[in-house]
C-alpha atoms as a PDB file:
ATOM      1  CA  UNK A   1      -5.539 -69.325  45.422  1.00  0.00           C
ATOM      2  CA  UNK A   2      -2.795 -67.712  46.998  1.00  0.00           C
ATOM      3  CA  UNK A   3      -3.650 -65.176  50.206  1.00  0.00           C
ATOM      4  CA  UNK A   4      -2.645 -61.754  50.000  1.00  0.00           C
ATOM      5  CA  UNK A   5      -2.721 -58.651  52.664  1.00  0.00           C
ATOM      6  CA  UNK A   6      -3.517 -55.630  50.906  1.00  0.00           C
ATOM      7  CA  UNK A   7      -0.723 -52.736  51.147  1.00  0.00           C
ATOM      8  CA  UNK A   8      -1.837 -49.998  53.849  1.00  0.00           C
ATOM      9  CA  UNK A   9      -3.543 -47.868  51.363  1.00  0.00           C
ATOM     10  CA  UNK A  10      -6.068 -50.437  50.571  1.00  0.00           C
ATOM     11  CA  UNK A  11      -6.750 -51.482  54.294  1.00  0.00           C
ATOM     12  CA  UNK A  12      -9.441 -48.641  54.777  1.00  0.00           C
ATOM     13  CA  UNK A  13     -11.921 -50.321  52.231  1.00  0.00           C
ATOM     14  CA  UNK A  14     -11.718 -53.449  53.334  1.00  0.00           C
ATOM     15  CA  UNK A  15     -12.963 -52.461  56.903  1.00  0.00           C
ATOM     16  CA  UNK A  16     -16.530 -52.474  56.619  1.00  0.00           C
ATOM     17  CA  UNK A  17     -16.542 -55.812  55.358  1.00  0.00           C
ATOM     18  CA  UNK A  18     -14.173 -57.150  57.995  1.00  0.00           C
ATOM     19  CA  UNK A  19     -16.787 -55.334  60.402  1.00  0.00           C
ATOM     20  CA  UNK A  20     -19.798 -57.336  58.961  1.00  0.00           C
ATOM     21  CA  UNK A  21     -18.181 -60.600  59.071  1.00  0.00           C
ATOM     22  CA  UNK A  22     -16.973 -59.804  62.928  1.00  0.00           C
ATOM     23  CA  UNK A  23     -20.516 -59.006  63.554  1.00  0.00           C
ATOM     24  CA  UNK A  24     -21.960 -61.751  61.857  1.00  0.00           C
ATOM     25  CA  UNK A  25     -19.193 -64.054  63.919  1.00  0.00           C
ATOM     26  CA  UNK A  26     -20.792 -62.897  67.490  1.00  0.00           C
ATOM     27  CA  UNK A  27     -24.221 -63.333  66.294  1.00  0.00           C
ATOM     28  CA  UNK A  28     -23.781 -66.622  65.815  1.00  0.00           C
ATOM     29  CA  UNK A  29     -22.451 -67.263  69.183  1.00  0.00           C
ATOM     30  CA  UNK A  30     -24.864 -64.923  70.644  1.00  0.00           C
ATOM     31  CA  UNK A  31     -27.699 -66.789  69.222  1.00  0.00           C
ATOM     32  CA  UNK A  32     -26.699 -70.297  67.490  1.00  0.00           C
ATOM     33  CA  UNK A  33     -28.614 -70.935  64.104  1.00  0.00           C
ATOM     34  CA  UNK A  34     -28.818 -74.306  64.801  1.00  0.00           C
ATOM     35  CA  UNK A  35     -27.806 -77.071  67.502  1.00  0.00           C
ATOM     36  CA  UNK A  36     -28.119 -78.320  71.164  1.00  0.00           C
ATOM     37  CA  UNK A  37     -26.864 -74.721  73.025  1.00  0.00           C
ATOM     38  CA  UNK A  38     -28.639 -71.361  72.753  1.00  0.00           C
ATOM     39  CA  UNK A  39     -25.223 -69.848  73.240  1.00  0.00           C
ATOM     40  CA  UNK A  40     -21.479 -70.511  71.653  1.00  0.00           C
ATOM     41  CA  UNK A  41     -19.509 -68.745  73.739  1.00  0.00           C
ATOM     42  CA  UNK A  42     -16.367 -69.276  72.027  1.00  0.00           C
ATOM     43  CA  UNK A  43     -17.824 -67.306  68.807  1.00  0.00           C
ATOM     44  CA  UNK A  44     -18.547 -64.524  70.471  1.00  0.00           C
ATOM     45  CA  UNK A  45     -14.946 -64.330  72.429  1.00  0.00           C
ATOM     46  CA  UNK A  46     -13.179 -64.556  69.120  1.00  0.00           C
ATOM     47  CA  UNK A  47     -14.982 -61.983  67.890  1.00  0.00           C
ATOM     48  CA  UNK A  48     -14.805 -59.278  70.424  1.00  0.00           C
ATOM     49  CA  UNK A  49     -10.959 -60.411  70.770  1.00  0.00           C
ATOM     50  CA  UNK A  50     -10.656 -59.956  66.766  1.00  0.00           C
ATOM     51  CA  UNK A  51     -12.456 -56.744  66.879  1.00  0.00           C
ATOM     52  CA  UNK A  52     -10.309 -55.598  70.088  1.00  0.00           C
ATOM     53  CA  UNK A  53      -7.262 -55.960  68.192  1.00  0.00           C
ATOM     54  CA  UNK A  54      -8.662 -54.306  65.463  1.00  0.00           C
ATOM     55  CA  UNK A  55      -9.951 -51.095  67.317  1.00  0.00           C
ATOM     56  CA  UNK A  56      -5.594 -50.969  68.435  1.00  0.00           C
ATOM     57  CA  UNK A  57      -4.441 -51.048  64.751  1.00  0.00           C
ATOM     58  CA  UNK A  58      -3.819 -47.510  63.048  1.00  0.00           C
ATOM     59  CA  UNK A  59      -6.583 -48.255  60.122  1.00  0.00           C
ATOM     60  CA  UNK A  60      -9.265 -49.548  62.768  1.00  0.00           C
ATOM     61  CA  UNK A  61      -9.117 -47.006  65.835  1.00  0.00           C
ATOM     62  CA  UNK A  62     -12.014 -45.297  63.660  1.00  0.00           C
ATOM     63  CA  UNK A  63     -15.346 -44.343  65.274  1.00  0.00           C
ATOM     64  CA  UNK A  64     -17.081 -47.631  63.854  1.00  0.00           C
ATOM     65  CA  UNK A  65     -14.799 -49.771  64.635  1.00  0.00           C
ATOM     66  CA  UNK A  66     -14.898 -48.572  68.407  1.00  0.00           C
ATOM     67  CA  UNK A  67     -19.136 -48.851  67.935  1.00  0.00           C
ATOM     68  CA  UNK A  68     -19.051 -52.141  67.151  1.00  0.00           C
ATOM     69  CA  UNK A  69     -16.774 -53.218  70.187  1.00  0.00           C
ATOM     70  CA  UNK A  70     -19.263 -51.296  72.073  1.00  0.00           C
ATOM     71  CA  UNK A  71     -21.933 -53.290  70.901  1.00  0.00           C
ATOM     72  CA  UNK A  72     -20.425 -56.697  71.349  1.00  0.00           C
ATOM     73  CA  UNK A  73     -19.183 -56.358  75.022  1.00  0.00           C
ATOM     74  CA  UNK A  74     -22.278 -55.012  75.863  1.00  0.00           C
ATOM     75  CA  UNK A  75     -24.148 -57.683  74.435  1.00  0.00           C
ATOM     76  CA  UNK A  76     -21.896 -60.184  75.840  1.00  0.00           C
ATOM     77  CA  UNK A  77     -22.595 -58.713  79.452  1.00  0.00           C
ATOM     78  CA  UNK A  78     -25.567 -60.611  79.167  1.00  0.00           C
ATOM     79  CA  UNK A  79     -24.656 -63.793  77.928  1.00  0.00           C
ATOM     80  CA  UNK A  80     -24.184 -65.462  81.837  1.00  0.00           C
ATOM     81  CA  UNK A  81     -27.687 -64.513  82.316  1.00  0.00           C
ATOM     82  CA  UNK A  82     -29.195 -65.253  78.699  1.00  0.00           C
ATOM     83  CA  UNK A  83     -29.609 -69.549  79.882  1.00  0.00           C
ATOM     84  CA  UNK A  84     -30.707 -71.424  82.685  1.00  0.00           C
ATOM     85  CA  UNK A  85     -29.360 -74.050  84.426  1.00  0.00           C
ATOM     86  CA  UNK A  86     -30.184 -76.389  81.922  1.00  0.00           C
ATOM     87  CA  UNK A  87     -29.313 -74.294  78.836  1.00  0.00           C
ATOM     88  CA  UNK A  88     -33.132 -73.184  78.274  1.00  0.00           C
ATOM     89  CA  UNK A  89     -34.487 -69.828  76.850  1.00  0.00           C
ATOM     90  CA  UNK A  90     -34.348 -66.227  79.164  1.00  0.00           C
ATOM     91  CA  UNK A  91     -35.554 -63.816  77.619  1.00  0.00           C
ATOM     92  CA  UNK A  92     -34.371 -60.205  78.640  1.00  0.00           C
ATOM     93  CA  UNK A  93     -37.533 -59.536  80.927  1.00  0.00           C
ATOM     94  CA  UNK A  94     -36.910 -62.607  82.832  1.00  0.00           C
ATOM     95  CA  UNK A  95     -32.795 -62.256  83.560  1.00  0.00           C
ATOM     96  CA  UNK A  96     -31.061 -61.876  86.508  1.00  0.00           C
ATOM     97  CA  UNK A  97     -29.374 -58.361  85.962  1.00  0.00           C
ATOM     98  CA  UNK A  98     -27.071 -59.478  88.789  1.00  0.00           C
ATOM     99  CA  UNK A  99     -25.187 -61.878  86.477  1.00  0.00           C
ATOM    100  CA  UNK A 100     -24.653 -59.538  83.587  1.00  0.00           C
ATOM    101  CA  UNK A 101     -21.054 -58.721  83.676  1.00  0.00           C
ATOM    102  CA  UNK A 102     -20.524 -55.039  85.013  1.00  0.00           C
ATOM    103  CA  UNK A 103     -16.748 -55.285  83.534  1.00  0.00           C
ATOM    104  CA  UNK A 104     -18.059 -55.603  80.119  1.00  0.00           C
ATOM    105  CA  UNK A 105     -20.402 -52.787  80.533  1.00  0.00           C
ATOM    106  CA  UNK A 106     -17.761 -50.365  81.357  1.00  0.00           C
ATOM    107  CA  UNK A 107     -15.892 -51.122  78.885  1.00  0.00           C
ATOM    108  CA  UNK A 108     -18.602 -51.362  76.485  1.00  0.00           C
ATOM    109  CA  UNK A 109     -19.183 -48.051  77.228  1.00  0.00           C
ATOM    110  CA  UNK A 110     -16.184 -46.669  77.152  1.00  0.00           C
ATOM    111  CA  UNK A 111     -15.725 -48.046  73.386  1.00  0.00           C
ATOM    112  CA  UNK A 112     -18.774 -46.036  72.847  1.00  0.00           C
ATOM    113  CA  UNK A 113     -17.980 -42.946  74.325  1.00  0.00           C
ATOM    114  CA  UNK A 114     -14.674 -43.283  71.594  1.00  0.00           C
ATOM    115  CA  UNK A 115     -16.863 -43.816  69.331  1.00  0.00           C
ATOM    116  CA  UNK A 116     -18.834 -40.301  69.250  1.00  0.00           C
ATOM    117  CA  UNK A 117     -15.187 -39.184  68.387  1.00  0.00           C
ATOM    118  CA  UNK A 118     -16.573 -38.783  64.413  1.00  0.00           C
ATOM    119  CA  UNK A 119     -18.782 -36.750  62.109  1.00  0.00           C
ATOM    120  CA  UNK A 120     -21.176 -39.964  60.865  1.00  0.00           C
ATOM    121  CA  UNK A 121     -23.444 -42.694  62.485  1.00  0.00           C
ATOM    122  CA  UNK A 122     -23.114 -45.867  61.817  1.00  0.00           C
ATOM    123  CA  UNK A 123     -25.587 -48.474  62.230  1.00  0.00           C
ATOM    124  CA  UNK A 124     -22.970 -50.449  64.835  1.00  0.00           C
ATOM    125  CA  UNK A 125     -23.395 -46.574  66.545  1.00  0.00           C
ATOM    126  CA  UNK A 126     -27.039 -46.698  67.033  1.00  0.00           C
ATOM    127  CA  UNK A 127     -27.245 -50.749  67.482  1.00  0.00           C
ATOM    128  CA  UNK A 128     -24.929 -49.970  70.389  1.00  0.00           C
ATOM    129  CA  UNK A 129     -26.709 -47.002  72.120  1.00  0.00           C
ATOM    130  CA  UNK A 130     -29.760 -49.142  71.967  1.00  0.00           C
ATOM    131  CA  UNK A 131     -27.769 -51.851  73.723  1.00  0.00           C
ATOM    132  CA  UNK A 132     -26.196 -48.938  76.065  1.00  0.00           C
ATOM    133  CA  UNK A 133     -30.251 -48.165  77.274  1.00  0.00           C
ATOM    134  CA  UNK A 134     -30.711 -52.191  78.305  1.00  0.00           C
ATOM    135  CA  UNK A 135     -27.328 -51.711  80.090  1.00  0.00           C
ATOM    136  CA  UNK A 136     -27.854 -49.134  82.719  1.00  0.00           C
ATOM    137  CA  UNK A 137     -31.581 -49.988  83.390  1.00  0.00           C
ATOM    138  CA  UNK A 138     -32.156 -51.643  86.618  1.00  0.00           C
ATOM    139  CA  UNK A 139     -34.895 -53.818  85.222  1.00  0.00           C
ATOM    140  CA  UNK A 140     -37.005 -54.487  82.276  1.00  0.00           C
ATOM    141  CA  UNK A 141     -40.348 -52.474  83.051  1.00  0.00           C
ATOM    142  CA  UNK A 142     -38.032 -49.305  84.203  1.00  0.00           C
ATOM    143  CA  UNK A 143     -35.707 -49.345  81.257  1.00  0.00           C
ATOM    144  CA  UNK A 144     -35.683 -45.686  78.885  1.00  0.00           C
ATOM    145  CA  UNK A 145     -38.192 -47.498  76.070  1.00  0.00           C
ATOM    146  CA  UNK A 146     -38.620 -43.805  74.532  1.00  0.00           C
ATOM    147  CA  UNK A 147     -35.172 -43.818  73.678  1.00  0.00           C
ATOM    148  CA  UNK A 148     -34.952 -47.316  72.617  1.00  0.00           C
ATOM    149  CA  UNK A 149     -37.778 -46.382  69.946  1.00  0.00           C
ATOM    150  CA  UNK A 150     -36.340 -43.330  68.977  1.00  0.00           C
ATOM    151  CA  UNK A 151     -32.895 -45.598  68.326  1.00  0.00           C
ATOM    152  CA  UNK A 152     -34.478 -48.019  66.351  1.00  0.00           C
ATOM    153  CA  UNK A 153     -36.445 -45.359  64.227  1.00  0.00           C
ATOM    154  CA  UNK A 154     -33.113 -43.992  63.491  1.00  0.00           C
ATOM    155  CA  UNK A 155     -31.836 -47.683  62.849  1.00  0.00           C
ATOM    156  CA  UNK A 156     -34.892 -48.385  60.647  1.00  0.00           C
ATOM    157  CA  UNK A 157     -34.238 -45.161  58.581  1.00  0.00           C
ATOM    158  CA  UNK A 158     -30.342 -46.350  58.086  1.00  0.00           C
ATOM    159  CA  UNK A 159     -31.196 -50.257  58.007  1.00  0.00           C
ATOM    160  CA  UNK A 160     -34.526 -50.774  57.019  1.00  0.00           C
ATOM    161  CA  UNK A 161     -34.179 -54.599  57.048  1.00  0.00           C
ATOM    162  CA  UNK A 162     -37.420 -56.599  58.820  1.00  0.00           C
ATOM    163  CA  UNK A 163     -35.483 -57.679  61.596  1.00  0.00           C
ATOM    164  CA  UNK A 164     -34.528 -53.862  62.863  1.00  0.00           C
ATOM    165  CA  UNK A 165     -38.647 -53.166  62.165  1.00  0.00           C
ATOM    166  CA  UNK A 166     -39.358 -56.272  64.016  1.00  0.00           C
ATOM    167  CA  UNK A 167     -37.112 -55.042  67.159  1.00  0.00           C
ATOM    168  CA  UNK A 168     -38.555 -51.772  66.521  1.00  0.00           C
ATOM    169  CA  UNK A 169     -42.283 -53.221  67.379  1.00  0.00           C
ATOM    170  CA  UNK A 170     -41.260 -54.608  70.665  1.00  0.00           C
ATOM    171  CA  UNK A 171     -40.221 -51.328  71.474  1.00  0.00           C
ATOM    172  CA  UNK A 172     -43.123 -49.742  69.952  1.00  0.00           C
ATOM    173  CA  UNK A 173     -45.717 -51.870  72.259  1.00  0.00           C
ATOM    174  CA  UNK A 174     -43.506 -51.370  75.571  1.00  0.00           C
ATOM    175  CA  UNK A 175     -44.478 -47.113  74.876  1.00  0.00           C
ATOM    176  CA  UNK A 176     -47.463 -47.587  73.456  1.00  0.00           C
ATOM    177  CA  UNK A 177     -48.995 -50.843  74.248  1.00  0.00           C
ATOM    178  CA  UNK A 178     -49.752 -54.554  72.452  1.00  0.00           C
ATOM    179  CA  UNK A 179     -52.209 -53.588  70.605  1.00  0.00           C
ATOM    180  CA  UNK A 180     -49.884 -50.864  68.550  1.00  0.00           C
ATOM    181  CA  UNK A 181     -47.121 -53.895  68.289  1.00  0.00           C
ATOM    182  CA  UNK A 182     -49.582 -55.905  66.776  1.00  0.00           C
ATOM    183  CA  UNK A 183     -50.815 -53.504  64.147  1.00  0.00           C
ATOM    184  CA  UNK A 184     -47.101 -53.192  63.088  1.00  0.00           C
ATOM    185  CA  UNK A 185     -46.459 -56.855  62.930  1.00  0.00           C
ATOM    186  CA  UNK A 186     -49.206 -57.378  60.222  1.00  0.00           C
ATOM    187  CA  UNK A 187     -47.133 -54.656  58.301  1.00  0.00           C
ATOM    188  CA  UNK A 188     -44.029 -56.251  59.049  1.00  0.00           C
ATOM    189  CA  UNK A 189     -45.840 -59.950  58.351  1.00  0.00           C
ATOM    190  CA  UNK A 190     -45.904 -59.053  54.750  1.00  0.00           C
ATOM    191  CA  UNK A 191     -42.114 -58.647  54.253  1.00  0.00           C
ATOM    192  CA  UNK A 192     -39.441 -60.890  52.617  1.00  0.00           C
ATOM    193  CA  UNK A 193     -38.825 -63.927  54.846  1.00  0.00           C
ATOM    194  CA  UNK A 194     -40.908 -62.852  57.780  1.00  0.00           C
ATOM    195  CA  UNK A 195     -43.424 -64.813  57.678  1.00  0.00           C
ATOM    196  CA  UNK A 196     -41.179 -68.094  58.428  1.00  0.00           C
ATOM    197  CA  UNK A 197     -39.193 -66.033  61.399  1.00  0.00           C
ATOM    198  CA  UNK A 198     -40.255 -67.776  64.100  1.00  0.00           C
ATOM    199  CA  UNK A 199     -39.395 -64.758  66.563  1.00  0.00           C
ATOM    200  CA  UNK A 200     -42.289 -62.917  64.231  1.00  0.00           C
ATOM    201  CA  UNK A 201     -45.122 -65.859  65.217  1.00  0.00           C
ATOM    202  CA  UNK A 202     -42.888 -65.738  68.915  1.00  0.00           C
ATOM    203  CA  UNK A 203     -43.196 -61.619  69.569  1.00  0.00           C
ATOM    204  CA  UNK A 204     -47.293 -61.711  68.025  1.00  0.00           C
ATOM    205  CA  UNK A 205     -47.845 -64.685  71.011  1.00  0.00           C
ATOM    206  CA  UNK A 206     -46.627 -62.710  73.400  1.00  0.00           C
ATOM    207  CA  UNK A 207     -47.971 -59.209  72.760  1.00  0.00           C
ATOM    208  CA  UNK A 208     -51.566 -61.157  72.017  1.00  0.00           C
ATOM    209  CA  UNK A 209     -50.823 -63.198  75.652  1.00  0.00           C
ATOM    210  CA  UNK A 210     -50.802 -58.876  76.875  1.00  0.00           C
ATOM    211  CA  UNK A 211     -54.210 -58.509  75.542  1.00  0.00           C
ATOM    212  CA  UNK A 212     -55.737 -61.472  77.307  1.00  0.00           C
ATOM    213  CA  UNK A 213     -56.264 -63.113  73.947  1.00  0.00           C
ATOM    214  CA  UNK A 214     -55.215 -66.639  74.965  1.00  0.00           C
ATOM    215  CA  UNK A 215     -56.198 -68.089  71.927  1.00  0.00           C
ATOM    216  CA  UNK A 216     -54.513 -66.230  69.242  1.00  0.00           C
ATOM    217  CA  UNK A 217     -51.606 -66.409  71.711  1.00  0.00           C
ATOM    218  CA  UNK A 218     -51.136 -69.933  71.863  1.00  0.00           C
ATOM    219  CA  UNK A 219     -51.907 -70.128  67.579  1.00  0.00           C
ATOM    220  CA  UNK A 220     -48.970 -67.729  67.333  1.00  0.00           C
ATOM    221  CA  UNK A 221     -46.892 -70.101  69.641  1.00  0.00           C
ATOM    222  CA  UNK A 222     -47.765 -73.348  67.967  1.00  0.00           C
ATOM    223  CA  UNK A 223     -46.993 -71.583  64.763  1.00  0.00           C
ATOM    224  CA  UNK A 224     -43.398 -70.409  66.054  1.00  0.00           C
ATOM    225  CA  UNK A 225     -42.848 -73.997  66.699  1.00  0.00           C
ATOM    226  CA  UNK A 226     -42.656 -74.489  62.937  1.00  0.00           C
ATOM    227  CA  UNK A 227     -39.530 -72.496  62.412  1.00  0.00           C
ATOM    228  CA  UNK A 228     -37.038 -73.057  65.358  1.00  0.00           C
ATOM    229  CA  UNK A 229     -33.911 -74.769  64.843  1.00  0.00           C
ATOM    230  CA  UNK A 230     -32.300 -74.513  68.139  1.00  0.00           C
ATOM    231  CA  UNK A 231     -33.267 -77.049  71.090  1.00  0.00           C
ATOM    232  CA  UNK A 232     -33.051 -74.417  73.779  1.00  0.00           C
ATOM    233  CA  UNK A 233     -36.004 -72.589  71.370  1.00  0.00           C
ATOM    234  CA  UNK A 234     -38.337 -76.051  70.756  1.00  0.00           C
ATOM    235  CA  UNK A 235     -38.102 -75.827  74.940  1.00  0.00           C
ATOM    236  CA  UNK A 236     -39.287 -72.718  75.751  1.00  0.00           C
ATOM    237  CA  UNK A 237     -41.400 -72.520  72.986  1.00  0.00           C
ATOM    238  CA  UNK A 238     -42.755 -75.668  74.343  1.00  0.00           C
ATOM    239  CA  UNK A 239     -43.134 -74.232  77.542  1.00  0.00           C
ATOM    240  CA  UNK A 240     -45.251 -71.881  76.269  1.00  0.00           C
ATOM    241  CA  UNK A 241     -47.518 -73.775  74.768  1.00  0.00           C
ATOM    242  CA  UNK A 242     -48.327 -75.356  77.786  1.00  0.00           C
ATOM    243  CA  UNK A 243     -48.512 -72.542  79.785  1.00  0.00           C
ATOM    244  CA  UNK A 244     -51.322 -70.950  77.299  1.00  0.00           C
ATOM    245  CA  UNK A 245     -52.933 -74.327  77.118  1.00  0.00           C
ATOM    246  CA  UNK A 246     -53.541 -74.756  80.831  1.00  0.00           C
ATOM    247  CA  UNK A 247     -54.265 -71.099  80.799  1.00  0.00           C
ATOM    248  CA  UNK A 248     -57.107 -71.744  78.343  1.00  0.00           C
ATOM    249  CA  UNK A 249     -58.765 -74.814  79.837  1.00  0.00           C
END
């Protein structure tokens, strides 16, 4: 099968598929499917380097192209803090803002400011002002979790996969408490492939953990265990565990 670049005129259609397999690149070295390390570095380099280039080319310096480079160097800002010494689990509540890379925000920022250049709004768009809000917040508690909801209801209109409604209930408990995150998970428990997401059984043990119900915290946990694939996940899902288990007794 012989390779072929399509002539200029049929560059434009190709792009959103180019953008969705860029995307798909940094997720994997955001968040490894599988394997010893939480984190591939290397994947998510190439793909902010591909998509750099891109955003320079006449057919790509288009507002979506410029909103996904926002997103990915302002996820990657995060990525020195995402691990701990030993490769284990932080989850955003628990980083040390200090490590996130300030140079990537700017610029991440800066791609999205280029971005709002356009008359549509893409999901890369609101995925990256969503990203933007965990950015500029000094810490976890104090970060803009109106507008974060408010994003994702817009990305949930646009996307409505059960990943983005998933996000959208962490959100929805940090405004208006566990107890409304839980209600939406048993709406979003019933949707295709959630109920093997271990970050489903993983979110539930947490916001139940909020309510003081230790028990159905720890079931959620042990559940979560089930469907990891990651070492750095078994860990801290481990840890867990534990925790709620020496909690309980």
């Amino acid at each position: 099968m012989q390779f072929v670049v399509p002539d200029s005129a049929g560059l434009p259609a190709r792009l959103d598929s180019v953008l969705d397999v860029l995307y798909l690149l940094f997720n994997e070295g955001y968040s490894a499917s599988q394997g010893e390390s939480l984190v591939r570095c290397d994947l998510c380099d190439e793909a902010m380097r591909l998509t750099a280039l891109l955003a320079e080319h006449p057919v790509g310096d288009v507002p979506d192209v410029h909103a996904l480079l926002a997103l990915l160097l302002l996820q990657a800002s995060r990525l020195p803090a995402r691990t701990d010494s030993v490769g284990d689990v932080l989850l955003l509540a628990d980083q040390n803002r200090t490590l996130w890379d300030r140079r990537l925000i700017v610029a991440g920022l800066r791609e999205l400011t280029r971005a709002s250049t356009g008359v549509t709004i893409s999901a890369y768009h609101l995925q990256a002002g969503i990203a933007a809000c965990h950015a500029v917040a000094p810490d976890y508690m104090s970060t803009n979790w109106d507008q974060i909801l408010a994003g994702y209801d817009d990305l949930l209109r646009l996307t409505p996969t059960p990943v983005v409604a998933l996000n959208r209930a962490v959100a929805l408990a940090m405004v208006h408490g566990a107890e409304a995150g839980i209600a939406e998970l048993e709406r979003i428990r019933a949707l295709p492939g959630m109920e093997s997401y271990y970050l489903l059984h993983c979110t539930a043990g947490e916001f139940y953990r909020r309510t003081g119900d230790l028990h159905r915290a720890l079931t959620c946990y042990e559940l979560a265990q089930t469907f990891t694939f990651t070492d750095p996940e078994r860990r801290f899902l481990a840890n867990k565990v534990h925790e709620l288990r020496a909690a309980i007794s």
